[in-house]
C-alpha atoms as a PDB file:
ATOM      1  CA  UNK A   1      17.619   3.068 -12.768  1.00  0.00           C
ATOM      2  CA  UNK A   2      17.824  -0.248 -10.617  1.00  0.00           C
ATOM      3  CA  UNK A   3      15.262  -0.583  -8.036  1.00  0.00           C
ATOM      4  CA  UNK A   4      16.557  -0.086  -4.758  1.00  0.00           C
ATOM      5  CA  UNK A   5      14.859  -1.529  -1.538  1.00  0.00           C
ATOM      6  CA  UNK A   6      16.159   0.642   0.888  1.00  0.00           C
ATOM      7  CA  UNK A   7      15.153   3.576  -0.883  1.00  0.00           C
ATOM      8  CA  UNK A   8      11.710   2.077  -1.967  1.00  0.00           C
ATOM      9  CA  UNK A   9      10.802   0.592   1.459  1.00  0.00           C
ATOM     10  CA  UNK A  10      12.136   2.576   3.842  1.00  0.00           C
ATOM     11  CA  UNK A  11       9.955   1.502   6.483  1.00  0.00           C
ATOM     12  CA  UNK A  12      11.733  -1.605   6.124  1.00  0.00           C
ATOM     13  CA  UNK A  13      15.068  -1.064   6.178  1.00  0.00           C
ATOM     14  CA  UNK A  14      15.562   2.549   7.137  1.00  0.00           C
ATOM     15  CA  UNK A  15      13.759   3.694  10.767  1.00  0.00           C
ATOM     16  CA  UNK A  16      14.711   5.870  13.129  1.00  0.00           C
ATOM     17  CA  UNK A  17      16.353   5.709  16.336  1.00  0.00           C
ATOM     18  CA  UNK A  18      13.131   5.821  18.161  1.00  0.00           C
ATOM     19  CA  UNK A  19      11.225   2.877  17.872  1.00  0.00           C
ATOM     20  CA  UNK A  20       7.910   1.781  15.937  1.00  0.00           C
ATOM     21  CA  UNK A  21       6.110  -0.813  14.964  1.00  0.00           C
ATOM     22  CA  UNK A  22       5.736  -1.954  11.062  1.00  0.00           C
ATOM     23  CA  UNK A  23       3.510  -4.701   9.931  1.00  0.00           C
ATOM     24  CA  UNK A  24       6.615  -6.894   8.125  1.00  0.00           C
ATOM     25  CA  UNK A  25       5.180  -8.974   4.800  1.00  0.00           C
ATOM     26  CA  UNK A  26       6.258 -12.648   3.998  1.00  0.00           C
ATOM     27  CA  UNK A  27       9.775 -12.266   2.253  1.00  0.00           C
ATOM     28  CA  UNK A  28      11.724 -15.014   0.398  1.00  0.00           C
ATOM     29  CA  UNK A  29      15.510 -15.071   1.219  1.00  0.00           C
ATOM     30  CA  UNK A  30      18.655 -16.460   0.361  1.00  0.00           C
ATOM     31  CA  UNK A  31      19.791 -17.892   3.526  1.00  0.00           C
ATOM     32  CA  UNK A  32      22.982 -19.671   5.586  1.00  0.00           C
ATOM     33  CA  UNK A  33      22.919 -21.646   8.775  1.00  0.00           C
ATOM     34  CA  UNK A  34      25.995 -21.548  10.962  1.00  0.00           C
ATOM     35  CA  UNK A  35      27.213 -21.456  14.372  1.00  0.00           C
ATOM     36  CA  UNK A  36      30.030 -19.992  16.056  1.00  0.00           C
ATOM     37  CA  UNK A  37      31.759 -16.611  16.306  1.00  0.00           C
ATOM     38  CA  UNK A  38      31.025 -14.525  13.325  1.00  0.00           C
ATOM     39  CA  UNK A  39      34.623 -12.186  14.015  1.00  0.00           C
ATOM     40  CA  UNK A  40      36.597 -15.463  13.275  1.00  0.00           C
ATOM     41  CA  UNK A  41      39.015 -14.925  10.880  1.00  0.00           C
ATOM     42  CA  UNK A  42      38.058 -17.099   7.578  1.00  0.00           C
ATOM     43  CA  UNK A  43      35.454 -18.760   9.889  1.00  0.00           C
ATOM     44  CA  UNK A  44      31.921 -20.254   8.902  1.00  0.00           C
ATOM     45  CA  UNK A  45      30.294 -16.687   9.255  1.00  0.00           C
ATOM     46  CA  UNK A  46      32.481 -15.217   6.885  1.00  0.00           C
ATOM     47  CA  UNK A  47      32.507 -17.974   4.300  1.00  0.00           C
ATOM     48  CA  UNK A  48      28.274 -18.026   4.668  1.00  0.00           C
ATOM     49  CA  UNK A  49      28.456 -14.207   3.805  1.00  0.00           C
ATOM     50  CA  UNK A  50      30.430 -15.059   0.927  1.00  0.00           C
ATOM     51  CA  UNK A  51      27.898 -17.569  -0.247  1.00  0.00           C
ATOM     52  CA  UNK A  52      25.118 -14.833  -0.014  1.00  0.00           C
ATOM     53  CA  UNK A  53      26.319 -12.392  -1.695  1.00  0.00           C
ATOM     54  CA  UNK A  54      27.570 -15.279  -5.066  1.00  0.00           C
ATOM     55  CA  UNK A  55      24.385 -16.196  -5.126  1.00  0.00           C
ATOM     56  CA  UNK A  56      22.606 -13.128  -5.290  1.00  0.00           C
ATOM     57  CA  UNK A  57      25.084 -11.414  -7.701  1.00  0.00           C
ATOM     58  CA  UNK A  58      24.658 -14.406  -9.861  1.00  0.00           C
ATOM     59  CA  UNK A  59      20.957 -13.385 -10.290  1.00  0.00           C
ATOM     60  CA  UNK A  60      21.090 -10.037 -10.504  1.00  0.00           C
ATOM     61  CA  UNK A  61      23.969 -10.305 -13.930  1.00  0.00           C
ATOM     62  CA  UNK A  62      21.932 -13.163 -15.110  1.00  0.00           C
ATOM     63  CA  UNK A  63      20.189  -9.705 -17.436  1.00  0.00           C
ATOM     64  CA  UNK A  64      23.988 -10.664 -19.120  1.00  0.00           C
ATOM     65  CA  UNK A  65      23.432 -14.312 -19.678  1.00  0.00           C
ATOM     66  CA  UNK A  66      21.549 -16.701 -21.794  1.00  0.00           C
ATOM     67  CA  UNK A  67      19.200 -17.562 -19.283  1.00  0.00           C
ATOM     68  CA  UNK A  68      16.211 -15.356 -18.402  1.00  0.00           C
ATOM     69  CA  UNK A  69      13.957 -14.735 -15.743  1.00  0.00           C
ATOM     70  CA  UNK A  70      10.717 -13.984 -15.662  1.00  0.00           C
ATOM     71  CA  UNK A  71       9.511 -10.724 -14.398  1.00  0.00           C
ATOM     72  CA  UNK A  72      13.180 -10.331 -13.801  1.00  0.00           C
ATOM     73  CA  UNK A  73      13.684  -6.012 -12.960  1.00  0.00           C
ATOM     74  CA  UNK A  74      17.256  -4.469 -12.331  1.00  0.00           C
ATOM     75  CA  UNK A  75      17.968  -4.056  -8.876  1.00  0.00           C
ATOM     76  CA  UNK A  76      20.634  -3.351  -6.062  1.00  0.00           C
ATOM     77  CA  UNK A  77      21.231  -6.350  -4.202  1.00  0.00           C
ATOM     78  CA  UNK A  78      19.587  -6.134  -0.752  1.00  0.00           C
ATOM     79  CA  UNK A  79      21.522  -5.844   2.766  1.00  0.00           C
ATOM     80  CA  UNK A  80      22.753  -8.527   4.759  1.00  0.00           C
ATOM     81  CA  UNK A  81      20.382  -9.724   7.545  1.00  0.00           C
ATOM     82  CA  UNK A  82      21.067 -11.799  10.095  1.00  0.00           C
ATOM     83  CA  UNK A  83      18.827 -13.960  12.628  1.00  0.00           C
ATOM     84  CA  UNK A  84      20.700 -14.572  16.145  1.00  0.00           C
ATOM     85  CA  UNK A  85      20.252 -17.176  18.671  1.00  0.00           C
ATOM     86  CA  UNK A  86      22.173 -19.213  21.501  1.00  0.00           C
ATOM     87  CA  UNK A  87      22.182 -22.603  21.912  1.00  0.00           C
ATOM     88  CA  UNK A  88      19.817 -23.771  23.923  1.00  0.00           C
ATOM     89  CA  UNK A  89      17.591 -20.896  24.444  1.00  0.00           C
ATOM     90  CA  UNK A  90      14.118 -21.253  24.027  1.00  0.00           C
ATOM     91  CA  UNK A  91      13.447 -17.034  24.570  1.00  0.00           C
ATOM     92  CA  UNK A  92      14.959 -13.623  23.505  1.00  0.00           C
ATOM     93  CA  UNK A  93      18.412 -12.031  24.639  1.00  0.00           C
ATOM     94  CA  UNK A  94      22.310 -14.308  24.346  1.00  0.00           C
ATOM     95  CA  UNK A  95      25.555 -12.890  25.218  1.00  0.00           C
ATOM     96  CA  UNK A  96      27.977 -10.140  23.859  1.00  0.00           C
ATOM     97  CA  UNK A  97      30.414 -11.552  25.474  1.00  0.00           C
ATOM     98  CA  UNK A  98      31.103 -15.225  24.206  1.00  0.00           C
ATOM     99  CA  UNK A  99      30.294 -15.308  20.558  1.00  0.00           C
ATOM    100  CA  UNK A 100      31.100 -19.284  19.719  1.00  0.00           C
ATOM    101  CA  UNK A 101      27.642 -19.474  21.569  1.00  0.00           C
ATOM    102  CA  UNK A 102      25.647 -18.118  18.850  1.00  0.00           C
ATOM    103  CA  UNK A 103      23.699 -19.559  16.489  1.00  0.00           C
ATOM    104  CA  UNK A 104      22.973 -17.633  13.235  1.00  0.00           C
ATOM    105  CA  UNK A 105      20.803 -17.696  10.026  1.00  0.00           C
ATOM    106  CA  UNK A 106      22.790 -15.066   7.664  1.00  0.00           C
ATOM    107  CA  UNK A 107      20.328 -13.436   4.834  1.00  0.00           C
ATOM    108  CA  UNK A 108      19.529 -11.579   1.888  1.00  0.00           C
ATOM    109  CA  UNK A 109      15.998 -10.933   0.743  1.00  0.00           C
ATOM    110  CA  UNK A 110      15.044 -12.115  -2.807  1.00  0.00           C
ATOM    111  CA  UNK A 111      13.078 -10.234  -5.969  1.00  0.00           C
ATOM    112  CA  UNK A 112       9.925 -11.533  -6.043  1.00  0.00           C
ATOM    113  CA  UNK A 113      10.484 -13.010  -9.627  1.00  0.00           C
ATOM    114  CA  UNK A 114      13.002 -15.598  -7.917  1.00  0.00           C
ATOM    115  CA  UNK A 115      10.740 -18.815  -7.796  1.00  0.00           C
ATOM    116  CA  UNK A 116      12.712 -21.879  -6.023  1.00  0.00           C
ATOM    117  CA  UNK A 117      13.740 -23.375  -9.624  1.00  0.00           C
ATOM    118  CA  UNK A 118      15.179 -19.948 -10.188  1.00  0.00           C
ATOM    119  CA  UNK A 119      17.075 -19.885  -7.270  1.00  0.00           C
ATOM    120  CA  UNK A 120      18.701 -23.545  -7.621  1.00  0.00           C
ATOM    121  CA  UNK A 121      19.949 -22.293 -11.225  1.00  0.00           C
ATOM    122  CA  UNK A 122      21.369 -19.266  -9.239  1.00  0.00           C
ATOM    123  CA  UNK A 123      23.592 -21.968  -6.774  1.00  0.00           C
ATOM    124  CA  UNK A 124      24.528 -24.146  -9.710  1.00  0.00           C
ATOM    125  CA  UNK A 125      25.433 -21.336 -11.890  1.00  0.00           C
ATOM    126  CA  UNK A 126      27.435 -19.941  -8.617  1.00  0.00           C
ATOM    127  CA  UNK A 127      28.947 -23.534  -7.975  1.00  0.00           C
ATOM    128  CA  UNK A 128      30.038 -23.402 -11.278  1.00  0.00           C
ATOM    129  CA  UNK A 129      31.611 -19.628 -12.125  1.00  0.00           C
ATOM    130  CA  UNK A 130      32.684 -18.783  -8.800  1.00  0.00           C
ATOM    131  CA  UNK A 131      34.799 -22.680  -8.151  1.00  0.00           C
ATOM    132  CA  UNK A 132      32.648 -22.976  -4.163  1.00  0.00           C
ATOM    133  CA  UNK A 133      29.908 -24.875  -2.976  1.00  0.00           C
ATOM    134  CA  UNK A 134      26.843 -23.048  -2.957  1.00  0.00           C
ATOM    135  CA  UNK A 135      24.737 -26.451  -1.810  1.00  0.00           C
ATOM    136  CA  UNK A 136      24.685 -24.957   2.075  1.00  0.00           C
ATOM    137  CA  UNK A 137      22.692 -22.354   0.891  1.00  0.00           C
ATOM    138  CA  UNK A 138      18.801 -22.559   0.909  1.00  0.00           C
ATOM    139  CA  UNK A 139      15.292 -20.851  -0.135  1.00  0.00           C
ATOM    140  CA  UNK A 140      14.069 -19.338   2.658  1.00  0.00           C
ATOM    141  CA  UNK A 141      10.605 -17.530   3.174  1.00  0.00           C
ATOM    142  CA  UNK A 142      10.252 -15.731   6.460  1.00  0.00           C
ATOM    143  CA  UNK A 143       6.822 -14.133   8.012  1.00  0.00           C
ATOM    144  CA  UNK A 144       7.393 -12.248  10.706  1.00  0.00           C
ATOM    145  CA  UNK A 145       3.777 -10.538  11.206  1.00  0.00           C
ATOM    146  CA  UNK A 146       3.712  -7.217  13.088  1.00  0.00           C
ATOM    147  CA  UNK A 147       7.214  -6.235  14.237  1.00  0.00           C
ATOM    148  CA  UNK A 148       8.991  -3.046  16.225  1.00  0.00           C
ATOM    149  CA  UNK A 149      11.794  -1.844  15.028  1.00  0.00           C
ATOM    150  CA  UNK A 150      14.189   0.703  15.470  1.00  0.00           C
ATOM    151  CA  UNK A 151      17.788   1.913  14.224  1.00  0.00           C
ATOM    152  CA  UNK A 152      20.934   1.099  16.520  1.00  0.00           C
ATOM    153  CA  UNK A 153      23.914   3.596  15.422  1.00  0.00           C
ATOM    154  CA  UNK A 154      26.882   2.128  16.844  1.00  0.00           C
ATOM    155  CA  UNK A 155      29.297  -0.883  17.701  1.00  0.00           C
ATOM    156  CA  UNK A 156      27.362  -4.377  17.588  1.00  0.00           C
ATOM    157  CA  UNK A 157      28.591  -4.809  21.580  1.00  0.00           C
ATOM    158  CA  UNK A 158      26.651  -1.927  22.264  1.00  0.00           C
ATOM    159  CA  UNK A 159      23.053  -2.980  21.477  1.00  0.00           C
ATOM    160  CA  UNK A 160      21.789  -4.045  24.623  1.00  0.00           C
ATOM    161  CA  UNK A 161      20.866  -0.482  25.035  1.00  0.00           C
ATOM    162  CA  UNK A 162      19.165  -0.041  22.021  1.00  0.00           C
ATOM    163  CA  UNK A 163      17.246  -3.539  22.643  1.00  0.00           C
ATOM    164  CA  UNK A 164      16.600  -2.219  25.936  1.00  0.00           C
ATOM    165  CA  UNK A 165      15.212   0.726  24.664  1.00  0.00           C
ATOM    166  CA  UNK A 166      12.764  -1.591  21.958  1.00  0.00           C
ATOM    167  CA  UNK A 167      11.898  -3.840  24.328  1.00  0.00           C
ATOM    168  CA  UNK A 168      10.056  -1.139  26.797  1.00  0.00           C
ATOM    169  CA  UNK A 169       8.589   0.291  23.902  1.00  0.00           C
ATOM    170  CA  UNK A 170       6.925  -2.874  23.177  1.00  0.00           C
ATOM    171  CA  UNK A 171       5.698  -3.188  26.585  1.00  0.00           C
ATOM    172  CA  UNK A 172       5.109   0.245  26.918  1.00  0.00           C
ATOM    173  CA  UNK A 173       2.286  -0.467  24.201  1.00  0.00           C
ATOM    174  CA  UNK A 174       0.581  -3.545  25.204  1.00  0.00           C
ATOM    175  CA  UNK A 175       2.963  -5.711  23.434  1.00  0.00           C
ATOM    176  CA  UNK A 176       5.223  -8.343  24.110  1.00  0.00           C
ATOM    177  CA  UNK A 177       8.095  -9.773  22.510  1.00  0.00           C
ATOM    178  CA  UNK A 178       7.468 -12.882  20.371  1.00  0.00           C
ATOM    179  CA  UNK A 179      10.893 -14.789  20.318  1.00  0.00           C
ATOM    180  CA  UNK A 180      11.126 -18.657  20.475  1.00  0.00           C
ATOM    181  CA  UNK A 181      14.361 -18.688  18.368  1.00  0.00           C
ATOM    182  CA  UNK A 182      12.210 -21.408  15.931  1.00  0.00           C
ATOM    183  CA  UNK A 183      10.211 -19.154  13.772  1.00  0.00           C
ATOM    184  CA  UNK A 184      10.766 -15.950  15.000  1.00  0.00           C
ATOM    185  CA  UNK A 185      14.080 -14.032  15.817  1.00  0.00           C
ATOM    186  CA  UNK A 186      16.309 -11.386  17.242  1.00  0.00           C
ATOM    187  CA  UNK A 187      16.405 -10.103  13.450  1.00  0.00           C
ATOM    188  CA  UNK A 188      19.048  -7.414  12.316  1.00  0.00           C
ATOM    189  CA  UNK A 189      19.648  -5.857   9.126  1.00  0.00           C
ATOM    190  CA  UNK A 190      23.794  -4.004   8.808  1.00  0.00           C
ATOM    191  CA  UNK A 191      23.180  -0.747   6.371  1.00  0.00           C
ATOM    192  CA  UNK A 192      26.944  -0.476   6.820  1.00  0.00           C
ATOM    193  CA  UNK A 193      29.807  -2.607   5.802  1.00  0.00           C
ATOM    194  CA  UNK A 194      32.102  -2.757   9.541  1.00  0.00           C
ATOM    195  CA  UNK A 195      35.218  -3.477   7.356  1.00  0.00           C
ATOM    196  CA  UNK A 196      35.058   0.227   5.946  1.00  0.00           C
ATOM    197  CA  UNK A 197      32.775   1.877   8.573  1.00  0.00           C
ATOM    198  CA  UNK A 198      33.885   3.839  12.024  1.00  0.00           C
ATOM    199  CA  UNK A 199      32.242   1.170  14.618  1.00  0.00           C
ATOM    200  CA  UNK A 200      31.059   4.055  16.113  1.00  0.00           C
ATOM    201  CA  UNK A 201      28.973   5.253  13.135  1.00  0.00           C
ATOM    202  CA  UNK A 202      27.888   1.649  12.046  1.00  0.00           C
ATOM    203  CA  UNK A 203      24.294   1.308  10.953  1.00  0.00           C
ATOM    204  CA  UNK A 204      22.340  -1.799  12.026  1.00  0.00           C
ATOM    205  CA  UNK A 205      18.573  -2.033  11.781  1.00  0.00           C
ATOM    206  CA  UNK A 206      16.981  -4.104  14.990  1.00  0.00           C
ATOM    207  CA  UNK A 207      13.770  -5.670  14.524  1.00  0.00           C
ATOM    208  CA  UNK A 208      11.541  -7.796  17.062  1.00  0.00           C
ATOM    209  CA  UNK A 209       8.539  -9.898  16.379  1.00  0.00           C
ATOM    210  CA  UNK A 210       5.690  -8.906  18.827  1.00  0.00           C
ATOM    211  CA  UNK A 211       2.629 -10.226  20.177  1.00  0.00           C
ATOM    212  CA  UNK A 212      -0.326  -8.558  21.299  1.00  0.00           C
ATOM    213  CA  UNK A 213      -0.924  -8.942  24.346  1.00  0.00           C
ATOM    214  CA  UNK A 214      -4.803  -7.852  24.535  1.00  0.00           C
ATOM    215  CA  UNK A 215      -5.083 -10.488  21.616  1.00  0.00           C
ATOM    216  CA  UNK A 216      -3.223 -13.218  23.598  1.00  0.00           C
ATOM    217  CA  UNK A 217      -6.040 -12.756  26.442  1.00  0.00           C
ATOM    218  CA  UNK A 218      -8.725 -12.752  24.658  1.00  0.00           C
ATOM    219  CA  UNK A 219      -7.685 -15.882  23.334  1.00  0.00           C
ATOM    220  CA  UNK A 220      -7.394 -17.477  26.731  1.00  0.00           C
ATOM    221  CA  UNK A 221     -11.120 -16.520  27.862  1.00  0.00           C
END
C-alpha cells in the first residue's frame, strides 16, 4: 500500500478545529513563486499548480521508468501548500479583498529520498514528457520550528475568523506570532480540491510560526 502522509502524520496535516501547537520538522518541497490573484482564469497561480503537481507525478511513476531512485517508497503525492504574503509587508495578515496584492510560494512536500540531483531529473524529465517548462520550479527546504495550527472548514474569504481564533490562542499561551514574510509564513495546506468541493465544506489546514515569548526575554536580559 503507498504511504500516505496525511494518514501517517496526522499531526501535520490533519488537526482539529481548535487550535494547538506542533513542533514542525525541516521539510524539502517542490516549490513556485508567483504573484497576483490566484482565481485568475489560466493565470500564473494556476499554471504554478500545474507545474507542482508534473513534477511530483513525474517522481512518483519514475517506479515505471528506467531510472531509479534510491530509497525510493510508493507514495500518494502530498497536498498543495501554499505560503501567502503582500507586497510590501514586513508582518502577518494581507487582504481578502484585493488578491493581485498577494504574493505566493505554491508547494508540495518531497519524499525524503528526493536529493536535489533527483529532483532536477524530475523537471527535465517533466520538461520533456509533459511539452512545459518546469525551469520556474525550485528545491525548496523549509524549517518552520514550533508552529500552531488549526483546521479552517470553509470558504478561503472566511479565514480571518479562524486566524483570529489562532492568533489568541497563541497569545493566550505566551506566544507570539513569528511572521516576517522572509523565512517564515502565513502557511496553508487545502485537504480539498475547491473545483469539486462545496466552498462551504472546503478543508484548509492554517499554520503559524510562533515565538516564545518567555524565550525572547530572556534573551534580552
Amino acid at each position: 500500500m503507498a504511504f500516505d502522509y496525511k494518514k501517517e502524520y496526522k499531526e501535520f496535516y490533519l488537526p482539529k478545529q481548535e487550535p494547538s501547537f506542533v513542533p514542525v520538522p525541516t521539510m524539502n518541497y517542490v516549490a513556485v513563486r508567483g504573484k497576483g490573484n490566484p482565481n485568475e482564469d489560466n493565470g500564473l497561480y494556476m499554471e504554478a499548480v500545474q507545474l507542482l503537481y508534473s513534477i511530483s507525478y513525474t517522481i512518483k511513476m519514475s517506479k515505471k521508468t528506467d531510472h531509479r531512485m534510491e530509497g525510493y517508497f510508493d507514495y500518494v503525492v502530498p497536498p498543495l501548500e501554499g505560503l501567502w504574503w503582500e507586497e510590501g509587508k514586513t508582518e502577518k495578515g494581507f487582504s481578502y479583498k484585493d488578491k493581485t496584492l498577494l504574493n505566493w510560494i505554491s508547494l508540495i512536500r518531497l519524499p525524503d529520498f528526493v536529493t536535489r540531483e533527483e529532483f532536477d531529473w524530475a523537471v527535465t524529465e517533466a520538461s520533456h514528457k509533459k511539452g512545459i517548462d518546469c525551469s520556474k520550479a525550485e528545491f525548496l527546504t523549509i524549517e518552520e520550528g514550533l508552529c500552531a495550527q488549526i483546521m479552517h472548514i470553509g470558504s478561503y474569504d472566511e479565514e480571518p475568523a479562524t486566524i483570529a481564533k489562532l492568533e489568541q490562542f497563541i497569545i493566550d499561551n505566551g506566544y507570539s506570532v513569528k511572521i516576517d514574510n522572509i523565512n517564515h509564513f502565513h502557511h496553508e495546506i487545502y485537504l480539498s480540491d475547491p473545483r469539486k468541493t462545496d466552498p462551504a465544506k472546503c478543508k484548509t489546514v492554517i499554520r503559524y510560526p510562533v515565538n516564545n515569548e518567555a524565550d525572547i526575554n530572556a534573551k534580552t536580559l
